[in-house]
C-alpha atoms as a PDB file:
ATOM      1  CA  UNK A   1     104.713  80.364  99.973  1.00  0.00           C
ATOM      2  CA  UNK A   2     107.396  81.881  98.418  1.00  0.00           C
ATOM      3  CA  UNK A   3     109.183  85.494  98.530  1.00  0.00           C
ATOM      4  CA  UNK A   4     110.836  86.923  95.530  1.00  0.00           C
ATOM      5  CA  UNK A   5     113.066  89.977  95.584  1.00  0.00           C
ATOM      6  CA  UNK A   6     113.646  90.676  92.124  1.00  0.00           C
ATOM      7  CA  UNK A   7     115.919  94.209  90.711  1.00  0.00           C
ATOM      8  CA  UNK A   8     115.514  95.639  87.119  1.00  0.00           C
ATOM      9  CA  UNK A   9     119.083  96.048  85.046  1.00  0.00           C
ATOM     10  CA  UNK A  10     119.935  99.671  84.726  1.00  0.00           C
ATOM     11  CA  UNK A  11     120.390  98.800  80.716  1.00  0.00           C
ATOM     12  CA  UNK A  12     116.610  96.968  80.829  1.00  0.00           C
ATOM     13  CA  UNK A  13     114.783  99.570  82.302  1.00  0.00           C
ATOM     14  CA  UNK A  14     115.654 102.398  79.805  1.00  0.00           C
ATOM     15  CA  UNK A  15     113.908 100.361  76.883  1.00  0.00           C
ATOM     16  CA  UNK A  16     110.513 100.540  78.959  1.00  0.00           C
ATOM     17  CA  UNK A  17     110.381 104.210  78.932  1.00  0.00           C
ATOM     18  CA  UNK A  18     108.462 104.461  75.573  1.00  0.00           C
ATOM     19  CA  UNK A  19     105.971 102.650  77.028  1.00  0.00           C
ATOM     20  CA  UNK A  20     104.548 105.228  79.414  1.00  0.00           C
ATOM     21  CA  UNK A  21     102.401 106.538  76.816  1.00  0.00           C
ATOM     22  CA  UNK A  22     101.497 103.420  75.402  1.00  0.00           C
ATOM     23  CA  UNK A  23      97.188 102.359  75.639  1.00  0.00           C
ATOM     24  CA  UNK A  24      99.096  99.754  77.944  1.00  0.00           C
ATOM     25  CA  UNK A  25     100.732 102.253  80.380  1.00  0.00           C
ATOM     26  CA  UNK A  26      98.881 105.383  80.515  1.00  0.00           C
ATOM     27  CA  UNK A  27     101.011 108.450  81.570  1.00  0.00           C
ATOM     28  CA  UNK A  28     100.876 109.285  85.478  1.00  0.00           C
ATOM     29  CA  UNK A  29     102.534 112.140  87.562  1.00  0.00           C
ATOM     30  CA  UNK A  30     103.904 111.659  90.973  1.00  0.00           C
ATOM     31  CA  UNK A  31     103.227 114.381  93.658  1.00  0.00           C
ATOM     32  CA  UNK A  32     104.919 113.573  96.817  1.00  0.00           C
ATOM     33  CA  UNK A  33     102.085 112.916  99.698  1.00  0.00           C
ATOM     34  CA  UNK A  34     101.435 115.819 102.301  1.00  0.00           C
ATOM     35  CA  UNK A  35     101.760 116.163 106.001  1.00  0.00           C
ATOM     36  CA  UNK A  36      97.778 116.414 105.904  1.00  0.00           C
ATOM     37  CA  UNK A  37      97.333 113.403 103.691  1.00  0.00           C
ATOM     38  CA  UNK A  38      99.591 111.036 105.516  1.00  0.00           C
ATOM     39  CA  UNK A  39      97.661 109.353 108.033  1.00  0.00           C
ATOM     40  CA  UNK A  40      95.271 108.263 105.537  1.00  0.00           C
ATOM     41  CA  UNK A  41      97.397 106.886 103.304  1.00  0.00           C
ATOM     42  CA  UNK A  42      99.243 105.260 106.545  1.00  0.00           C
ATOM     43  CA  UNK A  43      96.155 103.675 107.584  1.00  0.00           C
ATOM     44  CA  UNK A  44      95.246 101.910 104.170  1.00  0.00           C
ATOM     45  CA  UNK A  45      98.682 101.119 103.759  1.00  0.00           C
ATOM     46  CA  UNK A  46      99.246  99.438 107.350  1.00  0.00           C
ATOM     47  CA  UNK A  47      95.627  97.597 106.633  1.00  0.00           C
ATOM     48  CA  UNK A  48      96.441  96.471 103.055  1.00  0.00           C
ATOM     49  CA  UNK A  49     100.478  95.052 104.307  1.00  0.00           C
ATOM     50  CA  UNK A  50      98.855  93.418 106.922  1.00  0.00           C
ATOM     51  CA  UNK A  51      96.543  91.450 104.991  1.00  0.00           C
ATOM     52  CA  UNK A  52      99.855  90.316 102.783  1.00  0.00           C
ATOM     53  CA  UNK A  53     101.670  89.736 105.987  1.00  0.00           C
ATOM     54  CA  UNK A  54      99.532  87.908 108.144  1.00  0.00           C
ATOM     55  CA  UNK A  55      99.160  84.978 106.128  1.00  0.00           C
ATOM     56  CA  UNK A  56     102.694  84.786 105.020  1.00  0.00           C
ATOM     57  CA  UNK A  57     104.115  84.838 108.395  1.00  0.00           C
ATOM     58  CA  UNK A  58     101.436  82.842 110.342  1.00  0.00           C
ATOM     59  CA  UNK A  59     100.209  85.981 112.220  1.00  0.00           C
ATOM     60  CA  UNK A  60      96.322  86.673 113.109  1.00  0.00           C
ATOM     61  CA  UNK A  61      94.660  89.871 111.535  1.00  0.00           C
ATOM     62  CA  UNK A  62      95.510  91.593 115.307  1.00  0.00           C
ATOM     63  CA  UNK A  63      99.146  90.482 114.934  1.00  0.00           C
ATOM     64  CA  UNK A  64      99.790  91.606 111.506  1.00  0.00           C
ATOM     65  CA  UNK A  65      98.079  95.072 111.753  1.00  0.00           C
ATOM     66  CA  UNK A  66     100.348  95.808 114.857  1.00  0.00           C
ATOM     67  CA  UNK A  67     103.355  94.401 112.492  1.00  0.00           C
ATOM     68  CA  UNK A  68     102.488  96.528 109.585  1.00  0.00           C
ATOM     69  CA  UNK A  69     102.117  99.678 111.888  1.00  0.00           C
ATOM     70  CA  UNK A  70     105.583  98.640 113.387  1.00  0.00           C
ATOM     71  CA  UNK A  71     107.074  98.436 110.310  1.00  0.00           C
ATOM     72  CA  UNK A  72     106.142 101.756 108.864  1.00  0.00           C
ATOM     73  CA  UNK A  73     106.649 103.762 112.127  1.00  0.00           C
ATOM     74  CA  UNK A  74     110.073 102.553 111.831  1.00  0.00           C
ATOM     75  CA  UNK A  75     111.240 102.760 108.869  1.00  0.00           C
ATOM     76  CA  UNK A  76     109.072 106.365 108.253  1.00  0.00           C
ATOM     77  CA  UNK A  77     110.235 108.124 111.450  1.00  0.00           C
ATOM     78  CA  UNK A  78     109.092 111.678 109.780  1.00  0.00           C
ATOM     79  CA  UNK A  79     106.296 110.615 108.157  1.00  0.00           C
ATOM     80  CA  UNK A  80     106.194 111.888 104.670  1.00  0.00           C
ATOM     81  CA  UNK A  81     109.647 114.229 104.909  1.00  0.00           C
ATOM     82  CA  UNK A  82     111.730 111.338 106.180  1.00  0.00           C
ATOM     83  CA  UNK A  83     115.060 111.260 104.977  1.00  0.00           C
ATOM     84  CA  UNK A  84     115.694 108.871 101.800  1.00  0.00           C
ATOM     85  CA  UNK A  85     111.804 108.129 101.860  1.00  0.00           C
ATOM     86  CA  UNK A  86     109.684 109.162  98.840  1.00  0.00           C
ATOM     87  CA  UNK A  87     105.909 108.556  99.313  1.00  0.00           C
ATOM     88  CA  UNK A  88     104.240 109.748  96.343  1.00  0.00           C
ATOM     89  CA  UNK A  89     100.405 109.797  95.319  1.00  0.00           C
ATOM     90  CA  UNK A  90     100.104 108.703  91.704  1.00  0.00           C
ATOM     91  CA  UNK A  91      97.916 110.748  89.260  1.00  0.00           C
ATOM     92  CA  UNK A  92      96.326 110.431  85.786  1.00  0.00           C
ATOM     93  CA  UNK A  93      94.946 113.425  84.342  1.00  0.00           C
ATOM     94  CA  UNK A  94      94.600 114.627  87.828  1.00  0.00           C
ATOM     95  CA  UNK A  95      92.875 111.731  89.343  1.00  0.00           C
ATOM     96  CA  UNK A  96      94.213 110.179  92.055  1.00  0.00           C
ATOM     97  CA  UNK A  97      95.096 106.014  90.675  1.00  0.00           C
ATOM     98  CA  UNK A  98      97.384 104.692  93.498  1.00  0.00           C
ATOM     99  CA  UNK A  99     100.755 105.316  95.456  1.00  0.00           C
ATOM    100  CA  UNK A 100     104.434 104.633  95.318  1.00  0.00           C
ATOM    101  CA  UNK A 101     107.002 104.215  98.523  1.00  0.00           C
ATOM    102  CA  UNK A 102     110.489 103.946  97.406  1.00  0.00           C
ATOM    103  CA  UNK A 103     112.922 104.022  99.792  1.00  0.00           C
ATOM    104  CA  UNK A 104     116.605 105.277  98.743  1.00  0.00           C
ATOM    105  CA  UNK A 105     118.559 104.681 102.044  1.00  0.00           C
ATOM    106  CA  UNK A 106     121.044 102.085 100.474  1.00  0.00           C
ATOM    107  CA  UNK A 107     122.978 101.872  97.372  1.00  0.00           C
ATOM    108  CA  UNK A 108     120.206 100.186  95.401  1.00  0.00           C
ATOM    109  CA  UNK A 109     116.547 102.108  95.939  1.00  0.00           C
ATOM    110  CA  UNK A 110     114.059  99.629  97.572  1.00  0.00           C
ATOM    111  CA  UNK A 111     109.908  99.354  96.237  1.00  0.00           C
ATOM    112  CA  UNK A 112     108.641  99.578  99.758  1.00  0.00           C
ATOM    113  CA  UNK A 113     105.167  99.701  98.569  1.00  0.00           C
ATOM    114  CA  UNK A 114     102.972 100.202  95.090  1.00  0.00           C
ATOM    115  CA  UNK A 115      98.912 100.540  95.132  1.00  0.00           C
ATOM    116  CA  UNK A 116      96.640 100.786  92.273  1.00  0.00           C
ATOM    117  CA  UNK A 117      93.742 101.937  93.691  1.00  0.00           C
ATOM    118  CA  UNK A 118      90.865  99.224  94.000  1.00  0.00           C
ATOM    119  CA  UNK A 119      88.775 101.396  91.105  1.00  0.00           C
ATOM    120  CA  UNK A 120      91.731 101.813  88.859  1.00  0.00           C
ATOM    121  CA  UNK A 121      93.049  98.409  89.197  1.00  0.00           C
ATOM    122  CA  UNK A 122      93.294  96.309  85.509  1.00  0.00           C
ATOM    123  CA  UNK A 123      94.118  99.902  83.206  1.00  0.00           C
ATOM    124  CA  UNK A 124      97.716  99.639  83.320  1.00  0.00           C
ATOM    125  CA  UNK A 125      98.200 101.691  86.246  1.00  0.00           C
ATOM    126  CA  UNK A 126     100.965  99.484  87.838  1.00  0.00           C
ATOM    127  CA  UNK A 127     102.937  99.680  84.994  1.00  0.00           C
ATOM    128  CA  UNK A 128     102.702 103.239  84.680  1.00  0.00           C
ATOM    129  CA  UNK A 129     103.407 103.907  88.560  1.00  0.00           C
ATOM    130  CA  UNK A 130     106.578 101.738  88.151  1.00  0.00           C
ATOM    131  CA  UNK A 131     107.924 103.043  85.388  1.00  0.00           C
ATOM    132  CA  UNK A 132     107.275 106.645  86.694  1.00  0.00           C
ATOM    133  CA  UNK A 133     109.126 105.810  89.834  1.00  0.00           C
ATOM    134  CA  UNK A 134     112.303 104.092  87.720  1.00  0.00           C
ATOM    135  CA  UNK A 135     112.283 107.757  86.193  1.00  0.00           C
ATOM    136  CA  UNK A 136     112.499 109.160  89.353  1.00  0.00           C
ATOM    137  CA  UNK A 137     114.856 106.893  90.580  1.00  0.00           C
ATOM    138  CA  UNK A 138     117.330 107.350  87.594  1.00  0.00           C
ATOM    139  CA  UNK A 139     117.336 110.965  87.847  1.00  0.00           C
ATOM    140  CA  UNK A 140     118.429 110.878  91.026  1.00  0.00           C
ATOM    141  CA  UNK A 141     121.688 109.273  89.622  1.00  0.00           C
ATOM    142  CA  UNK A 142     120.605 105.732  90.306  1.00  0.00           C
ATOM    143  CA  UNK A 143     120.909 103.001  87.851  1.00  0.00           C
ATOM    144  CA  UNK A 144     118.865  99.956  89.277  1.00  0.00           C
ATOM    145  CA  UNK A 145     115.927  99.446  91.708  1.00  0.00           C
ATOM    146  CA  UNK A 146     115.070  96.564  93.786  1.00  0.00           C
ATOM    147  CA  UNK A 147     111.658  95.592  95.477  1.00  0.00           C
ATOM    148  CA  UNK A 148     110.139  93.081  97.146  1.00  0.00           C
ATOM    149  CA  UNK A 149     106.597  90.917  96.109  1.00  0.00           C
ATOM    150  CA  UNK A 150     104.940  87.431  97.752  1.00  0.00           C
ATOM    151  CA  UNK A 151     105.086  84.646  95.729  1.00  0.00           C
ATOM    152  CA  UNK A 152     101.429  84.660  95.827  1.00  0.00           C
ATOM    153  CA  UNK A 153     101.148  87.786  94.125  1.00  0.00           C
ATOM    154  CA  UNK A 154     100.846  86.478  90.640  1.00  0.00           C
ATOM    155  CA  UNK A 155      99.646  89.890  88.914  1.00  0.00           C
ATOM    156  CA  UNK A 156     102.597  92.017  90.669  1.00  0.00           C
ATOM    157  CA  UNK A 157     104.748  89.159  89.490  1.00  0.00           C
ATOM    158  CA  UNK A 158     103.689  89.126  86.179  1.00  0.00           C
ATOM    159  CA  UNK A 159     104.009  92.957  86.154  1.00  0.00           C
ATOM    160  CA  UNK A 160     108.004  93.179  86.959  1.00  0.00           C
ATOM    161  CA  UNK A 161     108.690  90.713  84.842  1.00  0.00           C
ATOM    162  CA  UNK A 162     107.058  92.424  81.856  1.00  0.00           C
ATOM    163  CA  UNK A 163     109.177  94.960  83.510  1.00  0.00           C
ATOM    164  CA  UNK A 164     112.301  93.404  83.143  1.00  0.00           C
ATOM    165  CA  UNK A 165     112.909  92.877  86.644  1.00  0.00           C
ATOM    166  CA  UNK A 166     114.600  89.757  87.422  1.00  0.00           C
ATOM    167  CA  UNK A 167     114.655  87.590  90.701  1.00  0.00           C
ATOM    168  CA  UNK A 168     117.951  88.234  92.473  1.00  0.00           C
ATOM    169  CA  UNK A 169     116.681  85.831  95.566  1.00  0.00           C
ATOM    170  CA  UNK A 170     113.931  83.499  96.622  1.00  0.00           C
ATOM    171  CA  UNK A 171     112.495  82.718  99.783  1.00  0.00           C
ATOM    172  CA  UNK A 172     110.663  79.108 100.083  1.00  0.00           C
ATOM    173  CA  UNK A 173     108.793  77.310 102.695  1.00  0.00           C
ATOM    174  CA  UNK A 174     107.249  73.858 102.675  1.00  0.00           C
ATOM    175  CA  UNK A 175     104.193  73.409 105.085  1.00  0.00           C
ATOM    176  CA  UNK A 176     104.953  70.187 106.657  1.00  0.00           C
END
């Protein structure tokens, strides 16, 4: 099991951009999520991070849903308005395709979380989602973006390196 944190080049990502219109990428909006809609999206999100989780630190289902729910309570204090947070809902055509978390509390803004939704998964979503949220990120004066993915995440992997993302550290483990 490996981790790989991996950060895109500020002079990469601007050749991407095109791309968001491409049949590959198909254009999305970001709408930051509401007050109303956040314990939804909390819910999904704490269920889906603690079915990464669990496995890759040896926890049972129990273990890693309490971890997941830890995580976010701490690092989302305000919910949806917390400071350096941005929790979008993703949008094509004004259906709802998945959800961004980027977190912009250090120097270098941090993928907390991306979802395609299960439905909308395999149409280029992903791509579109990330490149929407390097737009977002660069407008807000920042000129590189760094995230996080399991090494057994082969499609996500796959995806940021199309990208242009490239791994700045790797986390290994042997099972012995």
């Amino acid at each position: 099991m490996s981790t790989l944190i991996f950060t895109l080049p500020a002079d990469l990502s601007r050749r991407y951009l095109p791309e968001m219109s491409s049949p590959k990428a198909p254009p999305v909006s970001l709408r930051p999520l509401t007050a109303e809609e956040y314990d939804g999206w909390k819910t999904h999100s704490c269920e889906n991070y603690a079915a990464d989780i669990g496995p890759a630190r040896r926890l049972d289902p129990a273990a890693a849903l309490e971890a997941a729910y830890r995580e976010f309570d701490t690092l989302l204090t305000d919910g949806p308005t917390t400071e350096n947070q941005l929790v979008w809902l993703a949008y094509h055509e004004g259906t709802p395709v998945g959800s961004l978390w980027i977190s912009t509390q250090k120097a270098v803004p941090f993928v907390y979380l991306i979802e395609v939704r299960a439905e909308q998964r395999g149409k280029g979503y992903g791509r579109s989602i990330m490149l929407a949220g390097e737009e977002e990120c660069r407008s807000r004066g920042y000129d590189s973006l760094a995230l996080n993915v399991f090494g057994s995440n082969s499609v996500a992997t796959g995806l940021y390196d199309s990208l242009g993302y490239e791994v700045v550290t790797q986390e290994m483990r042997k099972t012995l």
